[in-house]
PDB file of N, CA and C in Angstrom:
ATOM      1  N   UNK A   1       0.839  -1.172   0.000  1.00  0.00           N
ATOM      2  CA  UNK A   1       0.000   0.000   0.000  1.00  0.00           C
ATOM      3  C   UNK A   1       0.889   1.242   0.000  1.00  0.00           C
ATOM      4  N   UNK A   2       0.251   2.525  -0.704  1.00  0.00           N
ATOM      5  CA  UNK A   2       1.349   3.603  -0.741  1.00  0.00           C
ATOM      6  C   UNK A   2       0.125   4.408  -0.253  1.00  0.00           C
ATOM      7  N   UNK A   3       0.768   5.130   1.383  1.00  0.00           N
ATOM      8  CA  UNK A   3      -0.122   5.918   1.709  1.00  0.00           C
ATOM      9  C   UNK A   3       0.490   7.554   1.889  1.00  0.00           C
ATOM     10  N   UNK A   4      -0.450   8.588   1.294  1.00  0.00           N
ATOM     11  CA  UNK A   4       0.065  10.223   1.605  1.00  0.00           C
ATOM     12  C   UNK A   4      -0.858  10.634   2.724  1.00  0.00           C
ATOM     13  N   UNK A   5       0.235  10.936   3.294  1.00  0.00           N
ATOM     14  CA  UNK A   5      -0.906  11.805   4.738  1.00  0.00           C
ATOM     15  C   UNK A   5      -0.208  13.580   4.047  1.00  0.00           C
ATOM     16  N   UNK A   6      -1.438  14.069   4.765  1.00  0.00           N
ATOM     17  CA  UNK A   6      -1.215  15.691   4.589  1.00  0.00           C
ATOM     18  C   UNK A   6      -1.139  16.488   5.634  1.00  0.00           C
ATOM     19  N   UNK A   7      -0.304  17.118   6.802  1.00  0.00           N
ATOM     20  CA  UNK A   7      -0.264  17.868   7.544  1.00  0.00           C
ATOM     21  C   UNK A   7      -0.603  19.614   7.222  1.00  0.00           C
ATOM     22  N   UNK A   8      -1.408  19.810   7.748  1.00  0.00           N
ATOM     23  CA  UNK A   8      -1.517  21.299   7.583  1.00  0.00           C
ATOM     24  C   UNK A   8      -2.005  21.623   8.937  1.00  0.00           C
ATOM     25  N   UNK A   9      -1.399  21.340   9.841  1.00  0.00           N
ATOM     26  CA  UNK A   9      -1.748  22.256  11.337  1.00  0.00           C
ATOM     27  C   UNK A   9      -0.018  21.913  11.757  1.00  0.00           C
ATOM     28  N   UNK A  10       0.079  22.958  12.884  1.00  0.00           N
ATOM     29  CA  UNK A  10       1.506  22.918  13.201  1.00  0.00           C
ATOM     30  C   UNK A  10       0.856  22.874  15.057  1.00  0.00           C
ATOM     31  N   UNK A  11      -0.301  21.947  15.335  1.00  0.00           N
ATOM     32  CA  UNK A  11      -0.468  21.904  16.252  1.00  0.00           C
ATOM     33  C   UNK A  11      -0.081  20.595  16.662  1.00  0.00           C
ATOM     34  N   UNK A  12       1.327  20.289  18.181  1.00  0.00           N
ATOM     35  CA  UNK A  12       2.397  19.733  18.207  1.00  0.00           C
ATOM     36  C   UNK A  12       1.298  17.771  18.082  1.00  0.00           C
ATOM     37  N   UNK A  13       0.039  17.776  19.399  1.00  0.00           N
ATOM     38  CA  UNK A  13      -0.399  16.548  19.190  1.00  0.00           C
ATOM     39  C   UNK A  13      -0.362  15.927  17.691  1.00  0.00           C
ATOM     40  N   UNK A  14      -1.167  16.740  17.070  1.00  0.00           N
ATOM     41  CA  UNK A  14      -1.513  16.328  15.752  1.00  0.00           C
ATOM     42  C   UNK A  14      -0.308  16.268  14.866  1.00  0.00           C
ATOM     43  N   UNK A  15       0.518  16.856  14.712  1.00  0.00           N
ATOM     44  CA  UNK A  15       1.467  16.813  14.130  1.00  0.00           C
ATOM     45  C   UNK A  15       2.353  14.852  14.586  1.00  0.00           C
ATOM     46  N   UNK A  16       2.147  14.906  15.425  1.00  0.00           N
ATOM     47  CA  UNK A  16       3.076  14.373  16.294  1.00  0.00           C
ATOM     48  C   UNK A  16       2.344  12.525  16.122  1.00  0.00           C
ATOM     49  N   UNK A  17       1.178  13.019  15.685  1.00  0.00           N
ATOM     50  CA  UNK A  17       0.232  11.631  15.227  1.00  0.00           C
ATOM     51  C   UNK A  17       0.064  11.236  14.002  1.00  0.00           C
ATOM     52  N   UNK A  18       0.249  12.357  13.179  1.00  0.00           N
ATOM     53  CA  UNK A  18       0.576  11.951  12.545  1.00  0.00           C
ATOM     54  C   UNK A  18       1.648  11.385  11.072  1.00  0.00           C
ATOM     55  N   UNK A  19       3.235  11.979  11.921  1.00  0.00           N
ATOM     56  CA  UNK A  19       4.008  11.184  11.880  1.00  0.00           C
ATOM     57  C   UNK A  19       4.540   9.752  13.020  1.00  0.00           C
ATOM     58  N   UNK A  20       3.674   9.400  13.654  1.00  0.00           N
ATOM     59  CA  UNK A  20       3.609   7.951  14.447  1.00  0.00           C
ATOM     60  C   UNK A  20       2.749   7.462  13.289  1.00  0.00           C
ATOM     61  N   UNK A  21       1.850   7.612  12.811  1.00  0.00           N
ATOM     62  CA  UNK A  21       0.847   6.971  11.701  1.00  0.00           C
ATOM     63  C   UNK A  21       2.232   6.688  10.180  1.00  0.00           C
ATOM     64  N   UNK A  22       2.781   7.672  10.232  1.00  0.00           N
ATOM     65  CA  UNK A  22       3.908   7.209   8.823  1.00  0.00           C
ATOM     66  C   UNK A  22       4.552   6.216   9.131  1.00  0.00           C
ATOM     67  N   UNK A  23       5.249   6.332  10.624  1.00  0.00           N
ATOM     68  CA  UNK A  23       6.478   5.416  10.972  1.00  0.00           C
ATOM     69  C   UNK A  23       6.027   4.009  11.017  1.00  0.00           C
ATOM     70  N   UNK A  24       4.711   3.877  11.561  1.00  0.00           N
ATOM     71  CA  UNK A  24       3.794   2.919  11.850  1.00  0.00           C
ATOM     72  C   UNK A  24       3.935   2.117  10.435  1.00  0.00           C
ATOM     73  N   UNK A  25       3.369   2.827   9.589  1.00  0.00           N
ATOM     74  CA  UNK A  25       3.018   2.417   8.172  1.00  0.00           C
ATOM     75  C   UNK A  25       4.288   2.097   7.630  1.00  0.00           C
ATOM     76  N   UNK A  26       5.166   2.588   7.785  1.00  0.00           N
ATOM     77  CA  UNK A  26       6.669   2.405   6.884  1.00  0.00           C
ATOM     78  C   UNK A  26       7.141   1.011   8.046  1.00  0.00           C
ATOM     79  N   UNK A  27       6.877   0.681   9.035  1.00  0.00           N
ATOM     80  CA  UNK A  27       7.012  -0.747   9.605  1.00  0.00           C
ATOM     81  C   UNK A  27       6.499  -1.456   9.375  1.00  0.00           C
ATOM     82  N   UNK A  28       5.488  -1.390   8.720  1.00  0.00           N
ATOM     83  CA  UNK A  28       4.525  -2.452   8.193  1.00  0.00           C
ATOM     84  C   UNK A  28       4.962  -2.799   6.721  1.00  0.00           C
ATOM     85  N   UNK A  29       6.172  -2.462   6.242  1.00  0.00           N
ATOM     86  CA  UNK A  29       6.198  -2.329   4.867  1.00  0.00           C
ATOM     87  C   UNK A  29       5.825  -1.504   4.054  1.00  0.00           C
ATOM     88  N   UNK A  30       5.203  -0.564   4.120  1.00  0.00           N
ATOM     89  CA  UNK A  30       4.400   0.416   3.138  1.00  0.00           C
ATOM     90  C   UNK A  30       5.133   1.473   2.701  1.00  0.00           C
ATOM     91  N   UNK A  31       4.672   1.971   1.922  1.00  0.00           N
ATOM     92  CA  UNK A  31       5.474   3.567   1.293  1.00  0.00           C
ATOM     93  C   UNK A  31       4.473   4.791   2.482  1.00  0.00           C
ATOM     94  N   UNK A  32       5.173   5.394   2.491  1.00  0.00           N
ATOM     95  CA  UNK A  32       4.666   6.359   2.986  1.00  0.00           C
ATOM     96  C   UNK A  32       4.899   8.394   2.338  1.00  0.00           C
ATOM     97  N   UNK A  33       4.371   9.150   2.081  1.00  0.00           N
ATOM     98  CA  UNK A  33       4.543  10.490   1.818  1.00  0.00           C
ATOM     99  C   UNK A  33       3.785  11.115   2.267  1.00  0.00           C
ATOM    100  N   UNK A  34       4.595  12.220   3.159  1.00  0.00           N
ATOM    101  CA  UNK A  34       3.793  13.577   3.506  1.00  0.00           C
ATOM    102  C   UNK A  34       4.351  14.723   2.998  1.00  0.00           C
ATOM    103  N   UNK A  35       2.756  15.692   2.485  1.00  0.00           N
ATOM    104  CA  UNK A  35       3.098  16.444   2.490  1.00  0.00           C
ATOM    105  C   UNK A  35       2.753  17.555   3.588  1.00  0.00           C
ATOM    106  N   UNK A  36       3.616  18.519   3.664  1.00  0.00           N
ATOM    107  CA  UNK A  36       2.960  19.881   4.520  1.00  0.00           C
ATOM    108  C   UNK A  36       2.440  20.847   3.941  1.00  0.00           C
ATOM    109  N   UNK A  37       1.371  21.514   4.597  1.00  0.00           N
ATOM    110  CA  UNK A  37       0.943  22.714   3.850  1.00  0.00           C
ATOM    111  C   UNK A  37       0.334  23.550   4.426  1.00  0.00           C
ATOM    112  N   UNK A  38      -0.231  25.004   4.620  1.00  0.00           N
ATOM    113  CA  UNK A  38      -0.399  25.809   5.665  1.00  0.00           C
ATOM    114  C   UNK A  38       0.269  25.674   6.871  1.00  0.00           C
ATOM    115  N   UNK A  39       0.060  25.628   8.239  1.00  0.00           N
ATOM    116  CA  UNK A  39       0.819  25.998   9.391  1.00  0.00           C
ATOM    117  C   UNK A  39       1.938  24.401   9.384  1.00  0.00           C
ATOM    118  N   UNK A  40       1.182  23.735   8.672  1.00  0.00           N
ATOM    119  CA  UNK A  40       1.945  22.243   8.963  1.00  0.00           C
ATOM    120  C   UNK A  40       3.429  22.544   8.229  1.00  0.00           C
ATOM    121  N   UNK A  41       4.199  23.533   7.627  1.00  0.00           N
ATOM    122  CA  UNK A  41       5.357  23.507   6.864  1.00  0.00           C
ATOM    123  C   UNK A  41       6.382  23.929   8.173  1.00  0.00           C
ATOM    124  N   UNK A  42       5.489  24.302   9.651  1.00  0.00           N
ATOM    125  CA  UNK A  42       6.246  25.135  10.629  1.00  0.00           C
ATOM    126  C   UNK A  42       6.520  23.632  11.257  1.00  0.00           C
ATOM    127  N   UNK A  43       6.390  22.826  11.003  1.00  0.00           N
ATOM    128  CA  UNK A  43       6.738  21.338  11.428  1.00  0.00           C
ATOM    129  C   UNK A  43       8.232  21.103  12.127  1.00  0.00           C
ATOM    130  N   UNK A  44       8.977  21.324  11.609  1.00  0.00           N
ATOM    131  CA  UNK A  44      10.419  21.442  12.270  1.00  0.00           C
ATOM    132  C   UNK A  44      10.593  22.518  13.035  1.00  0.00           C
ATOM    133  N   UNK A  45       9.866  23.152  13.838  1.00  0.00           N
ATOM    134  CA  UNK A  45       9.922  24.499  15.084  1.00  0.00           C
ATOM    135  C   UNK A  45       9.277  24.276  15.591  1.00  0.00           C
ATOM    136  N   UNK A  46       8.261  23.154  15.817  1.00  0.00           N
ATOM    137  CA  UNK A  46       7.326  22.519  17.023  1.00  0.00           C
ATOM    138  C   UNK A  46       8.036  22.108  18.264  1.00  0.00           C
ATOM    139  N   UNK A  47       7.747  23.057  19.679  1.00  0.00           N
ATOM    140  CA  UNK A  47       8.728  21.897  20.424  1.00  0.00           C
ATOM    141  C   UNK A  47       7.328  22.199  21.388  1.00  0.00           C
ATOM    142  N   UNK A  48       7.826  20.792  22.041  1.00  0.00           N
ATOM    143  CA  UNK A  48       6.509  20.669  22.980  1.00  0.00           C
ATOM    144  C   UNK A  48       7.223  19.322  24.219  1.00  0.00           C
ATOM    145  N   UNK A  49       6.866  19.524  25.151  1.00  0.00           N
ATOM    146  CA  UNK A  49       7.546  18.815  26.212  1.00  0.00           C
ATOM    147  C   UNK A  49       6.867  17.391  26.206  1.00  0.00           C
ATOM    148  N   UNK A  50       5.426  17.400  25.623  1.00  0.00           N
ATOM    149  CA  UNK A  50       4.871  16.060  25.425  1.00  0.00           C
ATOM    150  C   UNK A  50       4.622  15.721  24.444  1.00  0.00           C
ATOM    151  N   UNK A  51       4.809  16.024  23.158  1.00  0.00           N
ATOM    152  CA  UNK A  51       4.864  15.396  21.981  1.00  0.00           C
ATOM    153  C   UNK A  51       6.314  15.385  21.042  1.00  0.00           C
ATOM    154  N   UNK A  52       6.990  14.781  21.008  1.00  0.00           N
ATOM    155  CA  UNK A  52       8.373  14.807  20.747  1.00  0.00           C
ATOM    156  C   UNK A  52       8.275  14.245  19.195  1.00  0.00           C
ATOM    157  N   UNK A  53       7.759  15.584  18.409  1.00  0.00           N
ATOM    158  CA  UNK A  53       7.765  16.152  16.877  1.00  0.00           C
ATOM    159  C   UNK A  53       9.310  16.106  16.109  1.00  0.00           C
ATOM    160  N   UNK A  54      10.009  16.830  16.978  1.00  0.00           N
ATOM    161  CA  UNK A  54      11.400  16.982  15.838  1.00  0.00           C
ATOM    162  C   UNK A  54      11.843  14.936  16.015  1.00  0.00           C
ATOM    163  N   UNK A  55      11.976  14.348  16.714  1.00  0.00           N
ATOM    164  CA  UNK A  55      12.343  13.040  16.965  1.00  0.00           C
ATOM    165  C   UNK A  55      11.491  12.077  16.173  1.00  0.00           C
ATOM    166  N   UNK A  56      10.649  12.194  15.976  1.00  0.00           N
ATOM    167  CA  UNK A  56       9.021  11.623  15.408  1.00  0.00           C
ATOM    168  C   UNK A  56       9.756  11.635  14.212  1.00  0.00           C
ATOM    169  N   UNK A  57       9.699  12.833  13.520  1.00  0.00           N
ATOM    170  CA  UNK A  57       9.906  13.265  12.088  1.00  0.00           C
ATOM    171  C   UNK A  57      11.900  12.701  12.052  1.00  0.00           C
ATOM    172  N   UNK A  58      12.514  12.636  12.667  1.00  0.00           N
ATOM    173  CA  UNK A  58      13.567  12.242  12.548  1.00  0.00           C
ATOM    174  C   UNK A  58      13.728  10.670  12.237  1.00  0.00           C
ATOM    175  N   UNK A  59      12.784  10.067  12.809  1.00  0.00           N
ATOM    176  CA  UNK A  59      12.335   8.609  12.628  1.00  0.00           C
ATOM    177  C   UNK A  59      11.913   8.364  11.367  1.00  0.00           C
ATOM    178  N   UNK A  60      10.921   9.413  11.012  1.00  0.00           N
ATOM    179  CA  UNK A  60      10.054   9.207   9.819  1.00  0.00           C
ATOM    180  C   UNK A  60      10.917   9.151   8.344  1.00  0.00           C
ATOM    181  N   UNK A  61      12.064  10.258   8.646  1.00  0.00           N
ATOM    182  CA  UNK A  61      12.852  10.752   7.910  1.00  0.00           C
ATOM    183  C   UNK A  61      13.983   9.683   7.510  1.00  0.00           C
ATOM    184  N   UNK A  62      14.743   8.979   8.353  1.00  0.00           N
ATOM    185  CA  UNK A  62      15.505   7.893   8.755  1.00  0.00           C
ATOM    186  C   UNK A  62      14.688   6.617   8.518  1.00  0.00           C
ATOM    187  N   UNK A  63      13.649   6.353   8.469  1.00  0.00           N
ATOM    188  CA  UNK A  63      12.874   5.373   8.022  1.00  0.00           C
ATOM    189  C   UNK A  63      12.480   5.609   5.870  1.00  0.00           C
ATOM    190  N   UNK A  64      13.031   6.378   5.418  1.00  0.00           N
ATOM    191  CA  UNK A  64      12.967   6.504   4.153  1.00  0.00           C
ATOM    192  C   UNK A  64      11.353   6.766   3.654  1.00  0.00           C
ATOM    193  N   UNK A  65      10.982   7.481   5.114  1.00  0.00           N
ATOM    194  CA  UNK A  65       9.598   8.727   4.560  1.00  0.00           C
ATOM    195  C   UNK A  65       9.829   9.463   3.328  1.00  0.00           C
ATOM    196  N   UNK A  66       9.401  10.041   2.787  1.00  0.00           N
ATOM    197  CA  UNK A  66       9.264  11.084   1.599  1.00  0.00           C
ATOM    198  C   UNK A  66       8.476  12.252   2.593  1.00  0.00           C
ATOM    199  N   UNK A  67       9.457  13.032   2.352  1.00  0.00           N
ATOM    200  CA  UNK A  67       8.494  14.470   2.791  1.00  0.00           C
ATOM    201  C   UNK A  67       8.543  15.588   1.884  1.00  0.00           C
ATOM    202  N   UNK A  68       7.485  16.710   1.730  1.00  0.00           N
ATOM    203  CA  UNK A  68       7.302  17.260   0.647  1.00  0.00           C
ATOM    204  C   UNK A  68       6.815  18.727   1.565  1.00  0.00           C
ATOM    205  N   UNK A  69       6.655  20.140   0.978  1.00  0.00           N
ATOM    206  CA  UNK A  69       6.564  21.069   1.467  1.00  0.00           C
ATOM    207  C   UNK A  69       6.168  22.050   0.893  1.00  0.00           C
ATOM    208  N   UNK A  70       4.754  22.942   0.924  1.00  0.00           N
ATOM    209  CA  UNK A  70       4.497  23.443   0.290  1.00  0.00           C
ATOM    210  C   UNK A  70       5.258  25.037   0.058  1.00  0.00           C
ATOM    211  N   UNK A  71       5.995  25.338  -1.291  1.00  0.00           N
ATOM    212  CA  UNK A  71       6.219  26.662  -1.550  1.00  0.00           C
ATOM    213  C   UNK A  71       5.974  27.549  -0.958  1.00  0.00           C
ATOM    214  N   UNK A  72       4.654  27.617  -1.700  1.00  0.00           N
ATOM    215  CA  UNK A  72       4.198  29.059  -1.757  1.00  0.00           C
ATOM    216  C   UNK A  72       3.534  29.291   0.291  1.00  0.00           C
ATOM    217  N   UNK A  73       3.034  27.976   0.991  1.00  0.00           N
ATOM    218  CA  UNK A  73       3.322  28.355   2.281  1.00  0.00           C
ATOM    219  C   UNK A  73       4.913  28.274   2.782  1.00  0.00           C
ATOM    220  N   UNK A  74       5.307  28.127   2.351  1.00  0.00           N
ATOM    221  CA  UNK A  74       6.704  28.453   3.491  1.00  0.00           C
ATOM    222  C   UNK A  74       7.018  29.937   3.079  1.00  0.00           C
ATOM    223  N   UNK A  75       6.775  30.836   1.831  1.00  0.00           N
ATOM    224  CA  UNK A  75       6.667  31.771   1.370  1.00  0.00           C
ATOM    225  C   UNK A  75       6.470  32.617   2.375  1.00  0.00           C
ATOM    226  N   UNK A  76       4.392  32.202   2.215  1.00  0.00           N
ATOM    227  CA  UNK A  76       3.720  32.943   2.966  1.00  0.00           C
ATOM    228  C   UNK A  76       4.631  33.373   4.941  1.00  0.00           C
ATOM    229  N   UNK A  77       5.149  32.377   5.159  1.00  0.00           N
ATOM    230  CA  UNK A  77       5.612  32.416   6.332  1.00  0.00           C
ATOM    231  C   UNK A  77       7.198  32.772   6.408  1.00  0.00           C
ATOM    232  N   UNK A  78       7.527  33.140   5.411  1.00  0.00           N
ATOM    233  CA  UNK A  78       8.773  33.223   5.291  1.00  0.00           C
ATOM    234  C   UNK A  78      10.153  32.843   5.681  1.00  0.00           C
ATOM    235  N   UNK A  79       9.856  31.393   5.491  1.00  0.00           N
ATOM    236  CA  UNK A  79      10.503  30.274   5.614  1.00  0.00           C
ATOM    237  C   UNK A  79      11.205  29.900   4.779  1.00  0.00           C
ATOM    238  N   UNK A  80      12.198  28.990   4.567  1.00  0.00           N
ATOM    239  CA  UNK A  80      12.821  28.342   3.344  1.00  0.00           C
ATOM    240  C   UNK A  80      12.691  26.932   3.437  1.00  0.00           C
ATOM    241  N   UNK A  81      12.756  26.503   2.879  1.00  0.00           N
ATOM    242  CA  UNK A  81      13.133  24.753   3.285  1.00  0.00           C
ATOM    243  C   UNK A  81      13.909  24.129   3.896  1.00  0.00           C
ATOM    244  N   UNK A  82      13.493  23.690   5.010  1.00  0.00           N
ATOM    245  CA  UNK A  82      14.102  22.736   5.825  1.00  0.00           C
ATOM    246  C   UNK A  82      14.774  21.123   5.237  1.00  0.00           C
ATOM    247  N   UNK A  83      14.811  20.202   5.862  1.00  0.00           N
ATOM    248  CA  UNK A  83      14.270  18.754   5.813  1.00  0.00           C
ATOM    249  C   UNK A  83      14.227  18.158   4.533  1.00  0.00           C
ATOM    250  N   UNK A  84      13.047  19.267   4.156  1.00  0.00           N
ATOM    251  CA  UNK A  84      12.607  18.745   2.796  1.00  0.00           C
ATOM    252  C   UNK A  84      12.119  19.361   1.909  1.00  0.00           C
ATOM    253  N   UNK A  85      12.359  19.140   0.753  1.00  0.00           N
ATOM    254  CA  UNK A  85      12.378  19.504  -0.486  1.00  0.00           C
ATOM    255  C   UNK A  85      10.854  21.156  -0.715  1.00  0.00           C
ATOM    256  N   UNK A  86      11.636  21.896  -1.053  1.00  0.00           N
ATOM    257  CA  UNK A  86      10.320  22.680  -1.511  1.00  0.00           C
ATOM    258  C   UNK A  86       9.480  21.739  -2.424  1.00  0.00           C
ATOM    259  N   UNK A  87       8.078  22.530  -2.611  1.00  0.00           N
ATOM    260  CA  UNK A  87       6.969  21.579  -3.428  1.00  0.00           C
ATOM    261  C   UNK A  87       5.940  22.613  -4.251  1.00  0.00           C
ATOM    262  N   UNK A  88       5.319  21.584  -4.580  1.00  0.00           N
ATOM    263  CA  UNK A  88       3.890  22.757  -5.504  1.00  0.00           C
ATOM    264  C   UNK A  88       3.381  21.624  -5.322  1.00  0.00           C
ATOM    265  N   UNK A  89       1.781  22.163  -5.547  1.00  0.00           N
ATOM    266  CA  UNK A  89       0.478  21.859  -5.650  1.00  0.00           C
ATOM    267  C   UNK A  89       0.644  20.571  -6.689  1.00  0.00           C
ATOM    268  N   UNK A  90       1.242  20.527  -7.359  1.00  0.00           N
ATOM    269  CA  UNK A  90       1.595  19.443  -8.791  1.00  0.00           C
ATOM    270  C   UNK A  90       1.697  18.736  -8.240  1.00  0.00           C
ATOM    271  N   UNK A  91       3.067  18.968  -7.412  1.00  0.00           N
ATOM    272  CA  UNK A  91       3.325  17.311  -6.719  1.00  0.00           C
ATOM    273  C   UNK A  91       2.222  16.498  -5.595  1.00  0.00           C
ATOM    274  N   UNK A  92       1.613  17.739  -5.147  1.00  0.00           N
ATOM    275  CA  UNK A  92       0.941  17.006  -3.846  1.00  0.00           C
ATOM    276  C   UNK A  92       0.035  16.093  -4.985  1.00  0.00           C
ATOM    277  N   UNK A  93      -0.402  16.514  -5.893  1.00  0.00           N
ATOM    278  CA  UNK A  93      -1.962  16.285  -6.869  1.00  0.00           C
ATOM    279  C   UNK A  93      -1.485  14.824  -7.447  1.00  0.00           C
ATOM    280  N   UNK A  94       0.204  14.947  -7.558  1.00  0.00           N
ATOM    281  CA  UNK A  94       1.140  13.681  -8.150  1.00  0.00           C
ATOM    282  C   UNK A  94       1.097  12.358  -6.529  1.00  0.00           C
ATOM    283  N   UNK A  95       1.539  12.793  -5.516  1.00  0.00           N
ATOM    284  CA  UNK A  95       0.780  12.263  -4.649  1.00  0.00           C
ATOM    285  C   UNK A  95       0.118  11.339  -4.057  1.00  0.00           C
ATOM    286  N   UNK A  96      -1.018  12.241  -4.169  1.00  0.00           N
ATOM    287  CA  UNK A  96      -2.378  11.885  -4.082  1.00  0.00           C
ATOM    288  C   UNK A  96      -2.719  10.769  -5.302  1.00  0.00           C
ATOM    289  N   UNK A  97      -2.482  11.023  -6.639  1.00  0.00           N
ATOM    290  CA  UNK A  97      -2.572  10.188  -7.529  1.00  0.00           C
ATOM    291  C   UNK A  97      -2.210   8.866  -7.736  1.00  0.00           C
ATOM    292  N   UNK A  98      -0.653   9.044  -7.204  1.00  0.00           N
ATOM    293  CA  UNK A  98       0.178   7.596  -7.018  1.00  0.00           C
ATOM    294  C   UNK A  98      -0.011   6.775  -5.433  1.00  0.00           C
ATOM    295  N   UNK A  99      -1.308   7.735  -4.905  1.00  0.00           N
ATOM    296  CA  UNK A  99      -1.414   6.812  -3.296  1.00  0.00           C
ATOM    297  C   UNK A  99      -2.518   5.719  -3.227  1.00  0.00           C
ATOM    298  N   UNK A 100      -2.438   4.921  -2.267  1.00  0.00           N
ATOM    299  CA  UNK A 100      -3.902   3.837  -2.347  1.00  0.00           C
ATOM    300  C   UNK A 100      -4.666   5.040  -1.426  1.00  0.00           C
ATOM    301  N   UNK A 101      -4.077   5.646  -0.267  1.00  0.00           N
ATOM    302  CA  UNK A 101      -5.365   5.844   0.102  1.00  0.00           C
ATOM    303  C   UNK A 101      -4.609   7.332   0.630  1.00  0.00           C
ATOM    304  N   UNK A 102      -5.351   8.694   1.266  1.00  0.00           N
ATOM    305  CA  UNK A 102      -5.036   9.736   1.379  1.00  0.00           C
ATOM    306  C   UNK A 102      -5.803  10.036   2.664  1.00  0.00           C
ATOM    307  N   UNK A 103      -4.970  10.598   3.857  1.00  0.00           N
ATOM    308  CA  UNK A 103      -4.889  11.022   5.241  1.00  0.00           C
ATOM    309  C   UNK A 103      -4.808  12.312   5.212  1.00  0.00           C
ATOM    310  N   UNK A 104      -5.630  13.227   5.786  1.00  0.00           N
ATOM    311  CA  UNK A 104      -5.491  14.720   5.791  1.00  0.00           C
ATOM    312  C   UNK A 104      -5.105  14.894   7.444  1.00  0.00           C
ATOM    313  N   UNK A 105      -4.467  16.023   8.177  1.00  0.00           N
ATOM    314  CA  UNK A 105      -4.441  15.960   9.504  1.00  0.00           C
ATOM    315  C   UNK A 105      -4.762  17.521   9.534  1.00  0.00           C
ATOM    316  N   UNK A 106      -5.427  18.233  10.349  1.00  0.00           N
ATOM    317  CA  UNK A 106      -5.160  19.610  10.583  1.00  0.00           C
ATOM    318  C   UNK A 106      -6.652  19.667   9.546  1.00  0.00           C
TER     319      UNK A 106
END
């Protein structure tokens, strides 16, 4: 199974669930890709004393996740790319296309 989850909240639980849902999935054998988009691109500046986000995503990352990032929000926030790769709307749509099934979070 090739699954895309989509983060767009940079709120730390949710964030934080759902990269345990990738790592999960990439142990089970599966492909996994996320992308970020709205507040979810602030993903690597989450710190939170009970959801341990930068470590999560370090797993996810080290587990041969695909992560993806939207442009024109890291723009908006005036950010650059971290982690992972700037993105467009193309790719998420590319994605979504090449996934069995699609996870939104946020």
């Amino acid at each position: 199974m090739k699954l895309a989850i989509v983060i767009n909240t940079n709120n730390a639980e949710s964030a934080w669930n759902a990269l345990r849902l990738g790592n999960n999935t990439i142990a089970a054998g599966h492909e996994v890709g996320v992308f970020l988009m709205g507040s979810g691109v602030e993903i690597e500046n989450i710190k939170d004393q009970t959801y341990d986000v930068a470590g999560t995503l370090a797993n996810f990352l080290n587990g041969n996740g695909k992560l993806l990032a939207c442009g024109t929000c890291l723009k908006s926030r005036h950010q650059e790319g971290g982690v992972c790769p700037i993105s467009t709307m193309a790719q998420l749509v590319q994605l979504i296309a090449e996934s069995d099934k699609v996870i939104s979070f946020g």
